[in-house]
Protein backbone atom coordinates (compact mmCIF):
# COMPACT_ATOMS: atom_id res chain seq x y z
CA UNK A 1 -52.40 28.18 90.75
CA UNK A 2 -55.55 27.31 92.54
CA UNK A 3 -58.87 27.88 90.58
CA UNK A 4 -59.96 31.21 92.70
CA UNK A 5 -56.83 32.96 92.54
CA UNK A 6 -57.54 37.02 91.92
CA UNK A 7 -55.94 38.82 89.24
CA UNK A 8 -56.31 42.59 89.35
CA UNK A 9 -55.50 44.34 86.36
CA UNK A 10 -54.66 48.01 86.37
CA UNK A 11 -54.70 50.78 83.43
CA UNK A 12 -52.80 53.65 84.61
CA UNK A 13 -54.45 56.79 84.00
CA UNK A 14 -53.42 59.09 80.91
CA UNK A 15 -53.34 62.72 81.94
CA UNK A 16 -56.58 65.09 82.00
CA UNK A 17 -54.68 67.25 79.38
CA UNK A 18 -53.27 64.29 77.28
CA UNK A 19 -54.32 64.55 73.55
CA UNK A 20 -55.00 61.08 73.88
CA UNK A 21 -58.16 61.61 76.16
CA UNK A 22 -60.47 63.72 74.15
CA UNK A 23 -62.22 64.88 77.05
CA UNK A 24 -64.83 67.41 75.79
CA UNK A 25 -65.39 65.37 73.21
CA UNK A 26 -66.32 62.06 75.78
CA UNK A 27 -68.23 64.17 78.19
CA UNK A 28 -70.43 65.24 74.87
CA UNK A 29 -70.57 61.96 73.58
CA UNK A 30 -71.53 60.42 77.12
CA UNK A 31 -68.68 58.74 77.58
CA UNK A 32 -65.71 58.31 79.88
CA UNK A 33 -62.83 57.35 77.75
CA UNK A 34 -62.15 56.86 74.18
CA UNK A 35 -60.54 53.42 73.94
CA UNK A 36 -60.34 50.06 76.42
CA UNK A 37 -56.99 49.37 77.23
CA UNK A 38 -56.31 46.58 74.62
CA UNK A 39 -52.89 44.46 75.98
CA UNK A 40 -54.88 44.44 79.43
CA UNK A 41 -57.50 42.91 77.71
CA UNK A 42 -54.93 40.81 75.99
CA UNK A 43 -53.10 40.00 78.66
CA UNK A 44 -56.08 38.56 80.41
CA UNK A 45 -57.41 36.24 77.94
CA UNK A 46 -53.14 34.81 77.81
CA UNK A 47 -53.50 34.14 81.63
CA UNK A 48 -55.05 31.09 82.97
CA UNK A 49 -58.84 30.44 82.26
CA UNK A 50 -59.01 29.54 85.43
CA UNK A 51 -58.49 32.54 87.29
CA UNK A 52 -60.56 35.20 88.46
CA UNK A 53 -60.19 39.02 86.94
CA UNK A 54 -60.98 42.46 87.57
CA UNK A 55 -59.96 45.06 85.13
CA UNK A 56 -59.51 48.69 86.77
CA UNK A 57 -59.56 51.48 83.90
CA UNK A 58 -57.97 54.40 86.42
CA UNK A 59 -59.38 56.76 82.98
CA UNK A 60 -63.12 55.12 83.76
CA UNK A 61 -63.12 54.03 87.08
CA UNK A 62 -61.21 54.97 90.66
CA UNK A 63 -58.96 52.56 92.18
CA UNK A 64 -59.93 51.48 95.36
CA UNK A 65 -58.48 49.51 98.96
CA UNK A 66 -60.93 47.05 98.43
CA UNK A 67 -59.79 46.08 94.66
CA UNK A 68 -55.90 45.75 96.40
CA UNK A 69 -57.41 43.11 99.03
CA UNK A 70 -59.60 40.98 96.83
CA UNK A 71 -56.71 40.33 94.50
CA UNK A 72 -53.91 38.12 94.79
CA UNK A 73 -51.62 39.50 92.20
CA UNK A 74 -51.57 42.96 90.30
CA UNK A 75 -50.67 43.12 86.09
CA UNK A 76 -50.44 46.74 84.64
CA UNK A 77 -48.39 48.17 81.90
CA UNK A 78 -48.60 51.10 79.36
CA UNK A 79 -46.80 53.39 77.52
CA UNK A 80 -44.41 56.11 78.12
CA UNK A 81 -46.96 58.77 79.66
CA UNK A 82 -48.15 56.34 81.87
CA UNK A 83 -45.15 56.19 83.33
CA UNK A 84 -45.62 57.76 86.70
CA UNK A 85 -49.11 55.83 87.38
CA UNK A 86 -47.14 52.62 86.48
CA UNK A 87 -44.64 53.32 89.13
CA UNK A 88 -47.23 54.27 91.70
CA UNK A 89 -49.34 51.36 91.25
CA UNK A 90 -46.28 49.32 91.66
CA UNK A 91 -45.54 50.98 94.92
CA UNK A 92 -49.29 50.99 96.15
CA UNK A 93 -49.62 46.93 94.89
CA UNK A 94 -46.23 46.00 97.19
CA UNK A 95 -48.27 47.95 100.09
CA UNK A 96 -50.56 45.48 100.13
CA UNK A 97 -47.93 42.58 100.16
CA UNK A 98 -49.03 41.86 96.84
CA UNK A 99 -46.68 40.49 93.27
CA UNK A 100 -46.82 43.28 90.38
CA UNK A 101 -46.31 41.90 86.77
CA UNK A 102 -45.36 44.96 84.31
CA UNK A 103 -44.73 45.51 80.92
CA UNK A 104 -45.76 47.37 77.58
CA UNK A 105 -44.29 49.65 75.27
CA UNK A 106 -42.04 51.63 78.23
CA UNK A 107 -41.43 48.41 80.52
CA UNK A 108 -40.47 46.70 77.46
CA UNK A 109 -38.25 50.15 75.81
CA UNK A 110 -36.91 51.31 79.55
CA UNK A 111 -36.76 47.99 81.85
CA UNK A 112 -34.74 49.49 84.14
CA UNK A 113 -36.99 52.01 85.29
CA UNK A 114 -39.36 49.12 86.31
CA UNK A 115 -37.07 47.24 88.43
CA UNK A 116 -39.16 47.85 91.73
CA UNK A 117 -42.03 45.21 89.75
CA UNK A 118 -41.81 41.54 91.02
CA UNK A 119 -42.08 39.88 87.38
CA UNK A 120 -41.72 42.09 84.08
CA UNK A 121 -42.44 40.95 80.83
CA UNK A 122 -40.52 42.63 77.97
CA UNK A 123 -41.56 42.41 74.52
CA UNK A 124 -44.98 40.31 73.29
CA UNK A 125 -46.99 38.89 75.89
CA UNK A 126 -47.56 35.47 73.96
CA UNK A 127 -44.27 34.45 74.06
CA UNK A 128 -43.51 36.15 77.54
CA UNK A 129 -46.37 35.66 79.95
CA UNK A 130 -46.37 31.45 79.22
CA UNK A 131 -42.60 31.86 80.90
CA UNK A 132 -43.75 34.10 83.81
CA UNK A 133 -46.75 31.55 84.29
CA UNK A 134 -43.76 28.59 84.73
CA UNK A 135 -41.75 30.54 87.13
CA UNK A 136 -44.89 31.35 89.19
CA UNK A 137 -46.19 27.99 89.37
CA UNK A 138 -42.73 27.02 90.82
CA UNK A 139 -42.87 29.60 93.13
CA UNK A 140 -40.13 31.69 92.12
CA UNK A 141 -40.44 34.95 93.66
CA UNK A 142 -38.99 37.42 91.20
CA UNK A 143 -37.53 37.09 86.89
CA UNK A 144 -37.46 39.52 83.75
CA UNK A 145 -38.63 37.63 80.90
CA UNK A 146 -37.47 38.35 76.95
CA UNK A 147 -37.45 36.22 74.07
CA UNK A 148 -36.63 37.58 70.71
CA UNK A 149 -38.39 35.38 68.45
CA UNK A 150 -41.60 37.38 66.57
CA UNK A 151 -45.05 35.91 67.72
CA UNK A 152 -47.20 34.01 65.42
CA UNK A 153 -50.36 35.79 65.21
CA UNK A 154 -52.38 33.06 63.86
CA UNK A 155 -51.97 31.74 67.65
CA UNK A 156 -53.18 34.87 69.50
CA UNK A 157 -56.11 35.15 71.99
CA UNK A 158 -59.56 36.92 71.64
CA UNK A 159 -59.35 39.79 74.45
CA UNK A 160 -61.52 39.66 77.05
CA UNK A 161 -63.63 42.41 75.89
CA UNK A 162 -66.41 40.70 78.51
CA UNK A 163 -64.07 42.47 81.64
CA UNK A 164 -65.00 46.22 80.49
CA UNK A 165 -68.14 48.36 80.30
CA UNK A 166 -68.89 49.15 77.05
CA UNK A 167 -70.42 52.08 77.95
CA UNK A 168 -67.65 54.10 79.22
CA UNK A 169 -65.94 54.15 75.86
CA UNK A 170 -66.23 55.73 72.69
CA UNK A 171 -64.43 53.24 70.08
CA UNK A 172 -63.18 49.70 70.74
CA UNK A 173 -59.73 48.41 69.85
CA UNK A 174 -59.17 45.45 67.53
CA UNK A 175 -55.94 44.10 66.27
CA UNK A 176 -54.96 42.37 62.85
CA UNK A 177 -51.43 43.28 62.28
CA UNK A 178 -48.16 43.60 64.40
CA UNK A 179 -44.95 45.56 63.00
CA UNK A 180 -44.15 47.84 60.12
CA UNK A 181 -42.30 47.71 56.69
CA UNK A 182 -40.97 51.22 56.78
CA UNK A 183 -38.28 52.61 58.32
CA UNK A 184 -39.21 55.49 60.12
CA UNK A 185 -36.21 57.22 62.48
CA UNK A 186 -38.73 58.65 64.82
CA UNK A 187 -40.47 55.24 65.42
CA UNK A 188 -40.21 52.71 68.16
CA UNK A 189 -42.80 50.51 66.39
CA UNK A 190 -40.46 48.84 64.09
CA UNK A 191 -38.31 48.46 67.16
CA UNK A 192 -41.02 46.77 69.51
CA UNK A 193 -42.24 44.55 66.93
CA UNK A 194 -40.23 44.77 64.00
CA UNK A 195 -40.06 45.11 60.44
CA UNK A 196 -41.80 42.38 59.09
CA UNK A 197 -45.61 42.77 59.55
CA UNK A 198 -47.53 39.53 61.27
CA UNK A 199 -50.80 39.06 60.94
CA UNK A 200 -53.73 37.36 62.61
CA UNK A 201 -56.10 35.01 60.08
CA UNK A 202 -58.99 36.53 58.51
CA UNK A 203 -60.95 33.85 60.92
CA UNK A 204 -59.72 35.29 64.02
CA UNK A 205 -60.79 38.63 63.20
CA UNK A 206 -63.94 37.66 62.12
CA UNK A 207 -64.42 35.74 65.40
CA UNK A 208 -63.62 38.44 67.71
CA UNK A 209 -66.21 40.55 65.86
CA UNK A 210 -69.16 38.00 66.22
CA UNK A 211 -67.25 37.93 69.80
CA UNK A 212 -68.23 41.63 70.05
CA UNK A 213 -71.80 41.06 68.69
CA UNK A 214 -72.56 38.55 70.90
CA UNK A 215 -71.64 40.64 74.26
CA UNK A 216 -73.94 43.25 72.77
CA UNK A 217 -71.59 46.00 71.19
CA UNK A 218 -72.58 48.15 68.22
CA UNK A 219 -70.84 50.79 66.76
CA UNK A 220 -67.49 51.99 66.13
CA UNK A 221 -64.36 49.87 65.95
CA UNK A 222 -60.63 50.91 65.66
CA UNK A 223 -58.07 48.59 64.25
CA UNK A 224 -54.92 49.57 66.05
CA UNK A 225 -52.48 48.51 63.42
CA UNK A 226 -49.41 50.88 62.29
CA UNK A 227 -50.09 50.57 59.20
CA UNK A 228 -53.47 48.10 58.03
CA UNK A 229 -52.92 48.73 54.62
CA UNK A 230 -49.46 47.55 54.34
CA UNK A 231 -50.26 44.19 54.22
CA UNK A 232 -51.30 43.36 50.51
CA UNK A 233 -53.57 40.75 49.87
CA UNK A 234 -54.37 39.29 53.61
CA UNK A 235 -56.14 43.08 54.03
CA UNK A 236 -57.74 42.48 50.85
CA UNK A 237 -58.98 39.14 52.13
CA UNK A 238 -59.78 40.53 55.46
CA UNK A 239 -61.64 43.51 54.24
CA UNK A 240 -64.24 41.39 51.71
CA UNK A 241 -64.67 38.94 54.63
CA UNK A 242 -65.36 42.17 57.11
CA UNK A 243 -68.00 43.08 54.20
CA UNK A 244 -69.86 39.91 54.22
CA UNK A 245 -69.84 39.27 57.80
CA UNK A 246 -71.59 42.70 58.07
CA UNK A 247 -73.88 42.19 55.43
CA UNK A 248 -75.07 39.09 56.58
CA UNK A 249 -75.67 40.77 60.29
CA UNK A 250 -77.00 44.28 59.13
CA UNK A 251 -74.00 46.34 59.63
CA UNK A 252 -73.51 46.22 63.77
CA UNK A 253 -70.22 48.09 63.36
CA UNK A 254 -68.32 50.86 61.66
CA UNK A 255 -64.46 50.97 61.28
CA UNK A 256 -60.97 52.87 61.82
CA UNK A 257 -57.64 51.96 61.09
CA UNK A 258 -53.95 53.67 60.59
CA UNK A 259 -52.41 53.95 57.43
CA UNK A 260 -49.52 55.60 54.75
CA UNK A 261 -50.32 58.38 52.90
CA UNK A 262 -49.17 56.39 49.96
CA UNK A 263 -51.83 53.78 49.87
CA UNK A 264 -54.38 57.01 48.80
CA UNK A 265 -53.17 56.30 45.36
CA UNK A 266 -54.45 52.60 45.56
CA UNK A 267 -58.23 52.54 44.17
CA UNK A 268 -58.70 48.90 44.90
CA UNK A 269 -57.84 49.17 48.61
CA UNK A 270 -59.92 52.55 49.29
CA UNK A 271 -62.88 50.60 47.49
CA UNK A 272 -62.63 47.85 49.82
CA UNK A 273 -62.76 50.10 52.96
CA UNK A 274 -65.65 51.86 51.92
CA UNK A 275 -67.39 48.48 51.22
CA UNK A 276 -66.73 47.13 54.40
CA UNK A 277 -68.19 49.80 56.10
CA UNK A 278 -64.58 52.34 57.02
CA UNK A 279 -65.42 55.91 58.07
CA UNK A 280 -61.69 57.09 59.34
CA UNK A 281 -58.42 56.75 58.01
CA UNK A 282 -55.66 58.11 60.33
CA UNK A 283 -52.75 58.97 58.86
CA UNK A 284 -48.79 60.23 60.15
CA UNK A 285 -48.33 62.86 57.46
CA UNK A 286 -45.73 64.58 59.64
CA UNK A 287 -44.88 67.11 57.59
CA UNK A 288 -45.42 68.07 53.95
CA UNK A 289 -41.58 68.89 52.86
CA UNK A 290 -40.08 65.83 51.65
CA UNK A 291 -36.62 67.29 52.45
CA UNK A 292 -37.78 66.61 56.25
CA UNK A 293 -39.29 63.50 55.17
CA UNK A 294 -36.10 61.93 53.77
CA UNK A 295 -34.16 62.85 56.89
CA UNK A 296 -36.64 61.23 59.08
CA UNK A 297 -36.55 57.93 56.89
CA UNK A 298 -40.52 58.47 56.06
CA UNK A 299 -39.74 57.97 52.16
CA UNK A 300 -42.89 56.60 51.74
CA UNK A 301 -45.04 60.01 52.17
CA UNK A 302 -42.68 61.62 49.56
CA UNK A 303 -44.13 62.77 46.62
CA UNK A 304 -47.53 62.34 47.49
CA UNK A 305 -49.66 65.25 46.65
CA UNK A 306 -51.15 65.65 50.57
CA UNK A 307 -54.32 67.97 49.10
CA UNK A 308 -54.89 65.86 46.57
CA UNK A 309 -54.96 62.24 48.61
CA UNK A 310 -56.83 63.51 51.10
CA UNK A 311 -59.73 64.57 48.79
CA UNK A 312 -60.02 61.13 47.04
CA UNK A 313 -59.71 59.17 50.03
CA UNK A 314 -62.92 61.72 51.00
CA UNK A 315 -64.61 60.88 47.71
CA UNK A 316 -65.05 57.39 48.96
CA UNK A 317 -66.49 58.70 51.71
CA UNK A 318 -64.01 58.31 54.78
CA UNK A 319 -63.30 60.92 57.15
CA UNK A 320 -59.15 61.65 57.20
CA UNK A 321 -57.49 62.87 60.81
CA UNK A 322 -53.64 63.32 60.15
CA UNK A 323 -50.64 63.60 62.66
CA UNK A 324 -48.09 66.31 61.93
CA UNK A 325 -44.72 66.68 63.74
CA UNK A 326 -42.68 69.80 64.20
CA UNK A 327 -38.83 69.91 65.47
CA UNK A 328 -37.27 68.02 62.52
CA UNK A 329 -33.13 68.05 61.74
CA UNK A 330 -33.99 69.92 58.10
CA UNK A 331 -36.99 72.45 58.86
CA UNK A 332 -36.78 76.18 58.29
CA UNK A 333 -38.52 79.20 59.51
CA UNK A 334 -40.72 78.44 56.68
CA UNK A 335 -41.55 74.90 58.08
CA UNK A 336 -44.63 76.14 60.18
CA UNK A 337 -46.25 78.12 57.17
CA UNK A 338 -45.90 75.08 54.93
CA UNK A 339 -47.62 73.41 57.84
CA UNK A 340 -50.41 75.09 58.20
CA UNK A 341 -51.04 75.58 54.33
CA UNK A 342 -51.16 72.18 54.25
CA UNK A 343 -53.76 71.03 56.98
CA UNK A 344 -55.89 74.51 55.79
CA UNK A 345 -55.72 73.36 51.63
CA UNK A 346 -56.42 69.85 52.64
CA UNK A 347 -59.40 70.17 54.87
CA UNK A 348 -57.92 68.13 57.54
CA UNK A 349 -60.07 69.39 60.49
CA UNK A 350 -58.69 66.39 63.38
CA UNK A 351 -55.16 67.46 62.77
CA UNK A 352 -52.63 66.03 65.90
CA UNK A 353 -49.56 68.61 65.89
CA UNK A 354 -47.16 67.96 67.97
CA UNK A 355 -43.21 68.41 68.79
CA UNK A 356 -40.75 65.74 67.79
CA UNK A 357 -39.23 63.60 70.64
CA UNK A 358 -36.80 61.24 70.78
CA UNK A 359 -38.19 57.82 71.99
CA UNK A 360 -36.32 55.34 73.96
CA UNK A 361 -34.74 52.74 71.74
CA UNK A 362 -35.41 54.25 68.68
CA UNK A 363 -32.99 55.03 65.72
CA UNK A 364 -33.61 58.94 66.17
CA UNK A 365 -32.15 58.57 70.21
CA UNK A 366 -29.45 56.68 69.11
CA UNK A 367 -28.15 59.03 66.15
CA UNK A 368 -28.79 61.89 68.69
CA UNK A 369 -27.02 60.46 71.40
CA UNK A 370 -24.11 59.75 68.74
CA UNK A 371 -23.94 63.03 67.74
CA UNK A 372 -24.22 64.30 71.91
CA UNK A 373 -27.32 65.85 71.19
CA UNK A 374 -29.67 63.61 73.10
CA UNK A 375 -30.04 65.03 76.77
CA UNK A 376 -30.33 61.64 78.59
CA UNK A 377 -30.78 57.71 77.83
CA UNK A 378 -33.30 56.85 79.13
CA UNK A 379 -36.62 59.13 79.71
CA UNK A 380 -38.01 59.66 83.19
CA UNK A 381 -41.22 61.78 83.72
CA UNK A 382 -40.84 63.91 87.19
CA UNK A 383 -43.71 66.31 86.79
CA UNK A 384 -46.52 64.65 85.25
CA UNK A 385 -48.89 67.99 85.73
CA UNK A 386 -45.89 69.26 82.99
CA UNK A 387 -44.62 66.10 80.93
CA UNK A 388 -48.13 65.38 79.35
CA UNK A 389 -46.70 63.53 76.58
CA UNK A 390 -44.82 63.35 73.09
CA UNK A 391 -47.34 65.54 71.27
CA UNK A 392 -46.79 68.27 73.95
CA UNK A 393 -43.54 67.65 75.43
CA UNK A 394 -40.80 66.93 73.21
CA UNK A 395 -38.11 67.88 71.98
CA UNK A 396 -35.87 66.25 74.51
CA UNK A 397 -32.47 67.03 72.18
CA UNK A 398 -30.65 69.83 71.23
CA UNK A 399 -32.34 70.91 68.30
CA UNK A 400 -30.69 72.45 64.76
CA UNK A 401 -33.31 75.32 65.03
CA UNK A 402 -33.74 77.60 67.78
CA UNK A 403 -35.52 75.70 70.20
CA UNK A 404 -37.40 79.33 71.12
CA UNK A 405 -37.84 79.66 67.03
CA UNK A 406 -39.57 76.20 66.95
CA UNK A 407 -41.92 76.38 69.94
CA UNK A 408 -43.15 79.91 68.55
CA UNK A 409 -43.60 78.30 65.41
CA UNK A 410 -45.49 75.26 67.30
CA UNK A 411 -47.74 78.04 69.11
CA UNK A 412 -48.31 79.80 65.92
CA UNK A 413 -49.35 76.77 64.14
CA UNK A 414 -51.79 75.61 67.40
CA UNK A 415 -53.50 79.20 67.17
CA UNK A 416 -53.90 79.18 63.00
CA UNK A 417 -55.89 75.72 62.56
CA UNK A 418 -57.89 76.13 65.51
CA UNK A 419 -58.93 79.57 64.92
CA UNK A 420 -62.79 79.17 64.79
CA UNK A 421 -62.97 80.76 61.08
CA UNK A 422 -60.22 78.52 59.82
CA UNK A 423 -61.35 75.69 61.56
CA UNK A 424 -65.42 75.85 60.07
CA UNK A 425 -63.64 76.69 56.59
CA UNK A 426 -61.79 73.29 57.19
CA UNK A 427 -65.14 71.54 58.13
CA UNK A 428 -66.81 73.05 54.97
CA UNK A 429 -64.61 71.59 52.47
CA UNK A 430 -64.74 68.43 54.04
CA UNK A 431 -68.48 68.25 54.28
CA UNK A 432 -68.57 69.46 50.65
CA UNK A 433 -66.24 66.86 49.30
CA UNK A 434 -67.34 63.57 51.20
CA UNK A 435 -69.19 61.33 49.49
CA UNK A 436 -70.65 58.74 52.24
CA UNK A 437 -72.68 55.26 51.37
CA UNK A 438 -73.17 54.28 55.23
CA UNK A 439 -74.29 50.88 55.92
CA UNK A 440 -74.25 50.78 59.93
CA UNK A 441 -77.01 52.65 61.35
CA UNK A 442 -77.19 53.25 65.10
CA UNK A 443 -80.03 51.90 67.08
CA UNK A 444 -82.77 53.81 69.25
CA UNK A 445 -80.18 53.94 72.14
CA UNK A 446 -78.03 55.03 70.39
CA UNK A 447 -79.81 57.46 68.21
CA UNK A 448 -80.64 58.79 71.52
CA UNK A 449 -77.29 59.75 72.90
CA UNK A 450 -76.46 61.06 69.61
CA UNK A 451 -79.26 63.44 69.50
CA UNK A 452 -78.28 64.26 73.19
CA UNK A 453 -75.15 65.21 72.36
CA UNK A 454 -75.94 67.20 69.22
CA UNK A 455 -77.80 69.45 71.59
CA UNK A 456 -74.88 69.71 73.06
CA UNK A 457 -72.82 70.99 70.57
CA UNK A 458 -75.53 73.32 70.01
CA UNK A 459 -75.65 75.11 73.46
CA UNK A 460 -71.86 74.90 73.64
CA UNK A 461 -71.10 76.40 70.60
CA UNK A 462 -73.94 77.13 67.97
CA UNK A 463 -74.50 79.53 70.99
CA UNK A 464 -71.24 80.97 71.34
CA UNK A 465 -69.95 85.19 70.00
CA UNK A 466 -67.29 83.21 68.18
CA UNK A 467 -68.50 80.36 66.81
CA UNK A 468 -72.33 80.53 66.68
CA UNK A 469 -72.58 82.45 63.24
CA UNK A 470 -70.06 79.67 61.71
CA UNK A 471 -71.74 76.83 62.93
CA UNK A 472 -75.30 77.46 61.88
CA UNK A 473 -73.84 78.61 58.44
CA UNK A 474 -71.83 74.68 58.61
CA UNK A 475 -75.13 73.09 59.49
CA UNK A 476 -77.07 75.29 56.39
CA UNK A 477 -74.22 74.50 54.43
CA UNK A 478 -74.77 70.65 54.36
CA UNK A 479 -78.42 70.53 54.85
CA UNK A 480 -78.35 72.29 51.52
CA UNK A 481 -75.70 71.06 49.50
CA UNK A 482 -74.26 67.81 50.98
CA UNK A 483 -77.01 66.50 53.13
CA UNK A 484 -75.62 63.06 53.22
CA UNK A 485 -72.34 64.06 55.08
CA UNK A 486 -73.96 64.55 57.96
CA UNK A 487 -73.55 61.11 60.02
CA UNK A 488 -77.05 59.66 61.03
């Protein structure tokens, strides 16, 4: 391809009332979005140097007739509740008489939905977009590309982190790891990328940090892994490397990352995030019965005091937000009390509940559809103002409980943690029980926006009937007793 050829590369948009947008929390913070769209950025830095790119963000930034006639080829891709902005930028792309690559986790799960793109690219982009790049150099007009063969990490690209605005985001996105060693039904993880966790080198991480440094970003960083933790001694090496590099440049950035509930009992590990600067652990509790945890394959939460993990993983100072899942095969009515006993005892104040749902591909759809339970193959989104996404939407089988019996029991759950008293209790015991050493310390920018959108949260709800008498009393609370949990 000739050295001014235009690549335009398109994030679909997430719905306004996705749980994956944390709008009132972005519009607070001054932000647009919380994350950059990652495999875009990925995807970019795998195509040739020599090309020219725009990224579009459709959550940041509107998409525009212009941006169509400046490029010369369209990429885009996401996951399942993208699906309809996928299709439609497809559609609006061929409009313009222009090629549409596609892929992600629901090209790569549902291909057939995404026959209308030119070229789509199933699976890992390292080992797929090099044989899309030979087909379009020899002109070939159309191909679906798959390999099965697990990429070698040590060989993957810094993303272009240079094609966003930093501005419009709350967290960046960082990967070390790819795949899982559990076994999860539910998951589609395991079946994307496998069992058998890859990782990138210790270098590579630390050079798309200083990467980061260099363009000017500060702040806080999410490491998208499934599951860090999982892998042994290259996090161990990664994490005493991440605590040097930031030493030796005076803490630019603070971190996140996903992990078991089983690697709370691991001092040595919970030591090293703290040292390295790690504020948030998230974690896919699920559920707290481990006779629902057995059925859904997630042995590795069982017997794991929940209460008790989550307060030592607080003692080292690092903040705990928990998914929890509702529609299992072996809940009971008293499934939803359990629940909600659990996030309450535990102090888990970000807690993600959502409905189970059967995801393309994975072993859950395929027992279900054995058993003629699962109401279709393959998962099409026709009302996207409706079909938000997985946390909101599921149960797409025919459940063992009353279907009415577990969306009451959803509701009830909803309207218990998030009841302003509960809620502030939940905040209480969590600002009583961390124990923070922070390293990173934002600068006057920074510390501007911050104080801007404390004042915020003030007038929005230290101002409120409901909450204002529970929020002062939070704020006296720490000031008084636990002055150091309050972030700087």
């Amino acid at each position: 391809m000739p050295g001014n050829f235009n690549c335009l590369l398109i994030h679909p948009e997430f719905s306004k009332k996705s749980s994956l947008n944390y709008a009132d929390v972005c519009r607070i913070a001054g932000a647009k979005y919380p994350m950059p769209p990652l495999g875009l950025l990925t995807v970019a830095a795998l195509l040739p140097g020599n090309w020219n790119y725009k990224l579009i963000d459709l959550n940041t930034t509107p998409l525009q007739g212009k941006d169509f006639e400046w490029a010369d080829i369209v990429c885009t891709g996401g996951m399942l509740s993208q699906q309809p902005g996928i299709i439609e930028i497809i559609r609006k792309a061929h409009e313009y008489g222009l090629k549409v690559v596609a892929g992600g986790p629901d090209p790569s799960c549902q291909p057939d939905l995404y026959s209308g793109a030119d070229y789509l690219v199933i699976g890992e982009g390292e080992n797929t977009i090099p044989l899309f790049l030979d087909d379009l150099n020899r002109g070939v007009k159309k191909g679906v590309y798959l390999t099965e063969a697990p990429v070698d990490l040590t060989r993957s690209v810094i993303p272009r982190y240079d094609l966003i605005h930093f501005s419009d985001y709350l967290v960046m996105g960082m990967q070390f790891s790819r795949g899982c060693p559990y076994n999860c039904e539910f998951c589609n993880v395991i079946e994307i990328f496998g069992r058998k966790q890859r990782t990138k080198t210790v270098d590579q991480i630390i050079t798309e940090l200083q990467t980061l440094f260099n363009l000017g970003y500060k702040g806080h960083i999410f490491f998208v892994d499934d599951n860090f933790l999982a892998q042994g001694n290259s996090v161990e090496e990664l994490l005493n490397s991440i605590a040097e590099w930031s030493e030796k440049n005076k803490y630019p950035f603070y971190f996140q990352a996903e992990s078991s509930l089983n690697f709370a009992s691991k001092d040595m590990f919970l030591q090293l995030l703290k040292k390295a600067e790690f504020r948030y652990l998230s974690i896919g509790i699920e559920t707290p019965e481990d006779r629902v945890l057995r059925k859904a394959q997630k042995h590795q939460n069982m017997n794991n005091s929940i209460h008790s993990s989550v307060k030592k993983i607080l003692s080292y100072g690092i903040i705990v937000d928990a998914s929890f899942i509702l529609g299992f095969d072996n809940e009971t009515e008293l499934s939803a009390g359990f629940m909600m006993n659990c996030i309450g005892d535990s102090g888990i104040c970000m807690a993600m509940v959502g409905t189970l749902y059967a995801l393309p591909g994975t072993q859950l759809a395929r027992r279900l559809k054995k058993e003629g339970r699962l109401f279709q193959d393959v998962t099409r989104i026709r009302n996207n103002s409706m079909e938000i996404d997985q946390m909101t939407s599921g149960l797409n089988f025919l459940t063992n409980r009353p279907r009415s019996e577990i969306l009451r029991d959803y509701s009830s759950i909803l309207s218990y943690i998030y009841n302003p008293e509960n809620y502030y209790r939940r905040l209480t015991y969590l600002g009583l029980n961390l124990k923070p050493c922070y390293r990173y310390k934002p600068g006057i920018n920074k510390k501007i926006r911050l104080w801007i959108s404390f004042v915020k949260v003030c007038g929005i709800v230290g101002f409120n009937v409901r909450t204002g008498l529970l929020f002062w009393k939070l704020l006296l609370t720490m000031l008084l007793k636990n002055p150091k949990a309050l972030e700087p």
